[in-house]
Protein backbone atom coordinates (compact mmCIF):
# COMPACT_ATOMS: atom_id res chain seq x y z
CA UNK A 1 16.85 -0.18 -0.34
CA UNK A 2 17.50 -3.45 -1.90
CA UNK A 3 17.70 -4.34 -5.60
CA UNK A 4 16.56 -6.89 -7.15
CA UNK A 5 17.25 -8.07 -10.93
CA UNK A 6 15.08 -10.70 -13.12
CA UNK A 7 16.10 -11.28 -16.89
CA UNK A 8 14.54 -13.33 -19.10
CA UNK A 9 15.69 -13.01 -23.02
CA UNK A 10 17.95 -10.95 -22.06
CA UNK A 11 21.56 -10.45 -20.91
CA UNK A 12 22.18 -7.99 -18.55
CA UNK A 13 26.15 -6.38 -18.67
CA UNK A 14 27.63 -5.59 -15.80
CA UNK A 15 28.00 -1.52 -16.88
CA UNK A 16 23.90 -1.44 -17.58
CA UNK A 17 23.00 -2.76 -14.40
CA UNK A 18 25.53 -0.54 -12.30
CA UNK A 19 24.09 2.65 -14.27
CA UNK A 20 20.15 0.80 -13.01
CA UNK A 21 21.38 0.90 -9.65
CA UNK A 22 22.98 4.17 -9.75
CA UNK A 23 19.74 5.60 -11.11
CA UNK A 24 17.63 3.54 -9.00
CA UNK A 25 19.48 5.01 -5.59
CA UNK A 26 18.64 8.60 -6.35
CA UNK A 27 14.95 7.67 -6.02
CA UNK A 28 15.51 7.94 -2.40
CA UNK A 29 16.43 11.77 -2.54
CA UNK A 30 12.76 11.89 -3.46
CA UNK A 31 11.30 9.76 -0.45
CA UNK A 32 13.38 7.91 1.50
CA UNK A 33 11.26 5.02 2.78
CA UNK A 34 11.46 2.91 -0.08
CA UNK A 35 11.81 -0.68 1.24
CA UNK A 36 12.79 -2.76 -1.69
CA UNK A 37 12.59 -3.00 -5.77
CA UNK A 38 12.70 -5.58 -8.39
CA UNK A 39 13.65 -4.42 -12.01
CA UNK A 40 12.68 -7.35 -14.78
CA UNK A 41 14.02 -7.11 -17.60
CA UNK A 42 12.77 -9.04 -21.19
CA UNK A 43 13.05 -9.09 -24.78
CA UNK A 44 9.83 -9.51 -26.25
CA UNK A 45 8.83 -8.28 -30.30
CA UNK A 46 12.30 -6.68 -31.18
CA UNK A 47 12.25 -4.54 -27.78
CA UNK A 48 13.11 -4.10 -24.88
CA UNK A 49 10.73 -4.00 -21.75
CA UNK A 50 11.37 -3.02 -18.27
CA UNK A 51 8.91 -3.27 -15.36
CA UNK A 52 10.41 -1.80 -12.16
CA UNK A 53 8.44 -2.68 -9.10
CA UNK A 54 8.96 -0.88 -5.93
CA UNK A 55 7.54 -0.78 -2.09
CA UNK A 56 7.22 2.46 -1.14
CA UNK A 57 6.33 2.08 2.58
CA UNK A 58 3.91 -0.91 1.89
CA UNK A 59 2.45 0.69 -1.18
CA UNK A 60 3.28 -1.33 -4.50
CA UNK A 61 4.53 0.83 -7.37
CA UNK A 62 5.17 -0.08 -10.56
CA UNK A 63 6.67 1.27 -13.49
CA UNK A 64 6.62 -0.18 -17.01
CA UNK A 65 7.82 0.74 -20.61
CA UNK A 66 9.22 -0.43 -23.51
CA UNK A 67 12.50 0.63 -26.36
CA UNK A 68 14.64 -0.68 -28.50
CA UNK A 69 17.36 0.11 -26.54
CA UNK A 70 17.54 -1.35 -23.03
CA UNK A 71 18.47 1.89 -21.25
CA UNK A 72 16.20 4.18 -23.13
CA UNK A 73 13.62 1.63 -21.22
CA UNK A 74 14.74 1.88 -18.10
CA UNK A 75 14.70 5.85 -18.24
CA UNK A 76 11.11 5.56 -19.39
CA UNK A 77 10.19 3.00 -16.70
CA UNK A 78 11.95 4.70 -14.05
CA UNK A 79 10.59 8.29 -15.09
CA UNK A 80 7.05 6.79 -14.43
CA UNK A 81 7.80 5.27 -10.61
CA UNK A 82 9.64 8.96 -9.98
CA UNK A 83 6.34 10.27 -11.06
CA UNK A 84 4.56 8.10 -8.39
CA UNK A 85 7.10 8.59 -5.64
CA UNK A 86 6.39 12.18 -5.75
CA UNK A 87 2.62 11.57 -6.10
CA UNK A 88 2.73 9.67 -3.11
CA UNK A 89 5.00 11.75 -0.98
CA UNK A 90 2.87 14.70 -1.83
CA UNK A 91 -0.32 12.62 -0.78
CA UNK A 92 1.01 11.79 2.59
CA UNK A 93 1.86 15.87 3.42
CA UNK A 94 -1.11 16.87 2.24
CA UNK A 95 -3.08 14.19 4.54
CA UNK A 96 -0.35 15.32 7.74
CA UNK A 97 -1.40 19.11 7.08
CA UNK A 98 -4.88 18.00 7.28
CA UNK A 99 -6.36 18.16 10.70
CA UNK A 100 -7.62 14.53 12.31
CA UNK A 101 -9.69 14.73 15.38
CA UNK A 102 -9.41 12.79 18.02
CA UNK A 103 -11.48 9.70 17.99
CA UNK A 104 -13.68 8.51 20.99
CA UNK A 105 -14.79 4.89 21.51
CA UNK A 106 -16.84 5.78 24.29
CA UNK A 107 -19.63 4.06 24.53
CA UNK A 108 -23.48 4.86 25.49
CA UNK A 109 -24.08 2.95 28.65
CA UNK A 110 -27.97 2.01 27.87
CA UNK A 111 -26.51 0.42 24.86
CA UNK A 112 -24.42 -2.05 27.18
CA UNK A 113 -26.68 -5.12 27.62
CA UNK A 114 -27.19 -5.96 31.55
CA UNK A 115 -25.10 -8.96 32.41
CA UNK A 116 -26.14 -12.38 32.47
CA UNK A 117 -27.24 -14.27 34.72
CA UNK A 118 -27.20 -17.88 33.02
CA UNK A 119 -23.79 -19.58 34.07
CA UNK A 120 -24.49 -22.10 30.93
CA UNK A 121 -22.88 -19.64 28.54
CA UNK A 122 -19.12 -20.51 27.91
CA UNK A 123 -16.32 -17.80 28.84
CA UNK A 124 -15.16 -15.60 26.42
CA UNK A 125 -11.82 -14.72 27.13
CA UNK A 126 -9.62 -11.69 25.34
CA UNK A 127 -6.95 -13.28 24.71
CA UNK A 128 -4.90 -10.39 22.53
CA UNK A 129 -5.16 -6.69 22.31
CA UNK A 130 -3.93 -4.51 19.71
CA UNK A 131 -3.51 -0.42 19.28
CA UNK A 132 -3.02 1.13 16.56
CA UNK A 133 -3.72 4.54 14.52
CA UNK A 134 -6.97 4.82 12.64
CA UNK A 135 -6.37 6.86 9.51
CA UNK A 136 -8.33 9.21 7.34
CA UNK A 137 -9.11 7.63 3.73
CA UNK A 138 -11.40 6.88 1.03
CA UNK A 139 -12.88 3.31 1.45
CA UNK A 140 -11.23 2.70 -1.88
CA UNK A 141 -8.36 3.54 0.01
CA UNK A 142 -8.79 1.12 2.25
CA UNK A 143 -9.76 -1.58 0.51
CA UNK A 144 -6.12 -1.16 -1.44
CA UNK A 145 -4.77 -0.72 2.02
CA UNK A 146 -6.26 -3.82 2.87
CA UNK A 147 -5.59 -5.67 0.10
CA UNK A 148 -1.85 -4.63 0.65
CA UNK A 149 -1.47 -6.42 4.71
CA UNK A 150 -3.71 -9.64 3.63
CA UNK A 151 -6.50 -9.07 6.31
CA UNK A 152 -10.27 -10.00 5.88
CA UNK A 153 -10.49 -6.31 7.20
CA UNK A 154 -9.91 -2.80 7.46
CA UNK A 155 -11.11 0.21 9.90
CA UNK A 156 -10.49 3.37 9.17
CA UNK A 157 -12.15 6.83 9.65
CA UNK A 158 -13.60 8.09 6.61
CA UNK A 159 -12.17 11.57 4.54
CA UNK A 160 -16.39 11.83 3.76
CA UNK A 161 -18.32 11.31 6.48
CA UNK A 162 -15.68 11.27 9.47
CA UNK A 163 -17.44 8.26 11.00
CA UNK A 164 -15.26 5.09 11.64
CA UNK A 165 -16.12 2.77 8.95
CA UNK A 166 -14.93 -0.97 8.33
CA UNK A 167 -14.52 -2.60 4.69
CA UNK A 168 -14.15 -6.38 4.78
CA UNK A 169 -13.74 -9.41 1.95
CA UNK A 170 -16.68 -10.63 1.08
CA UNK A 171 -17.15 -14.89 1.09
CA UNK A 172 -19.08 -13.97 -2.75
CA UNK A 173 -16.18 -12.26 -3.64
CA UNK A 174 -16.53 -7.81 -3.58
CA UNK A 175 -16.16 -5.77 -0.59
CA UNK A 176 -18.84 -4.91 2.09
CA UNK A 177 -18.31 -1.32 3.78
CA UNK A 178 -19.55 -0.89 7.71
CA UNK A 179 -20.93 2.33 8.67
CA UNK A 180 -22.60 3.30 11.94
CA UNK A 181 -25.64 4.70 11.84
């Protein structure tokens, strides 16, 4: 995991942040796939506030609290992304336990239009392919998800339903959800 430390209107000492990173490293006896985390640090009203910001496996955490004294803060702060951590890691077991079924994309063949037979029509060529898992979620959940890798889109298979579904950014702004009929 790697560590990052912003500071404004305040200095840092060298003991505080050691004890951070001490503190910050046992996180990862809860759930070890914590990528990275930032830890800012300001002065603001006669206290101090810490916002610790962590990816947890591409999910952004953050933590956030306030105290006149800096470490008191930082306990605070990092009580509330310990709090998430174990949310999280008890989210992801609970979704393993839960059984997915194997998903078909076979499709009807009278729903495959005959060929054509106009050679006007340009070529279109595949030109990538991509596999990947489709998971179970909420279309909230995948909107987040989506929000979290940058794409115009998302599929998924949804917890309700079980039907493969597809949530996508709107050009008006909002989200549009796809589901089959």
């Amino acid at each position: 995991m790697e560590v990052r430390f912003v500071t404004r209107n305040v200095e840092l000492p060298g003991d505080i942040k050691d004890y951070m990173e001490k503190k910050l490293f046992k996180i990862e006896k809860f759930f070890d796939r914590i990528l990275d985390t930032q830890v800012a640090l300001n002065y603001k009203r006669g206290m101090n506030v810490v916002e610790i910001t962590s990816n947890v496996n591409g999910v952004v955490m953050r933590g956030e609290d306030y105290a006149p004294d800096l470490r008191k803060a930082f306990d605070k702060a990092l009580k509330n992304i310990e709090r998430q951590v174990k949310k999280h890691k008890s989210y992801l077991t609970d979704k393993v336990r839960m059984k997915v079924q194997d998903i078909s994309f076979d499709i009807d063949p009278e729903l495959i239009p005959a060929p054509a037979t106009d050679r006007d029509e340009p070529v279109r060529e595949i030109v990538k392919r991509k596999k990947f898992t489709v998971d179970v979620m909420t279309p909230v959940e995948a909107t987040m998800q989506m929000d979290l890798l940058g794409h115009s889109f998302f599929l998924f298979k949804n917890d309700e339903t079980g039907a493969i579904n597809v949530v996508y950014r709107r050009e008006e702004g909002g989200y549009g959800l796809l589901e089959p009929r």
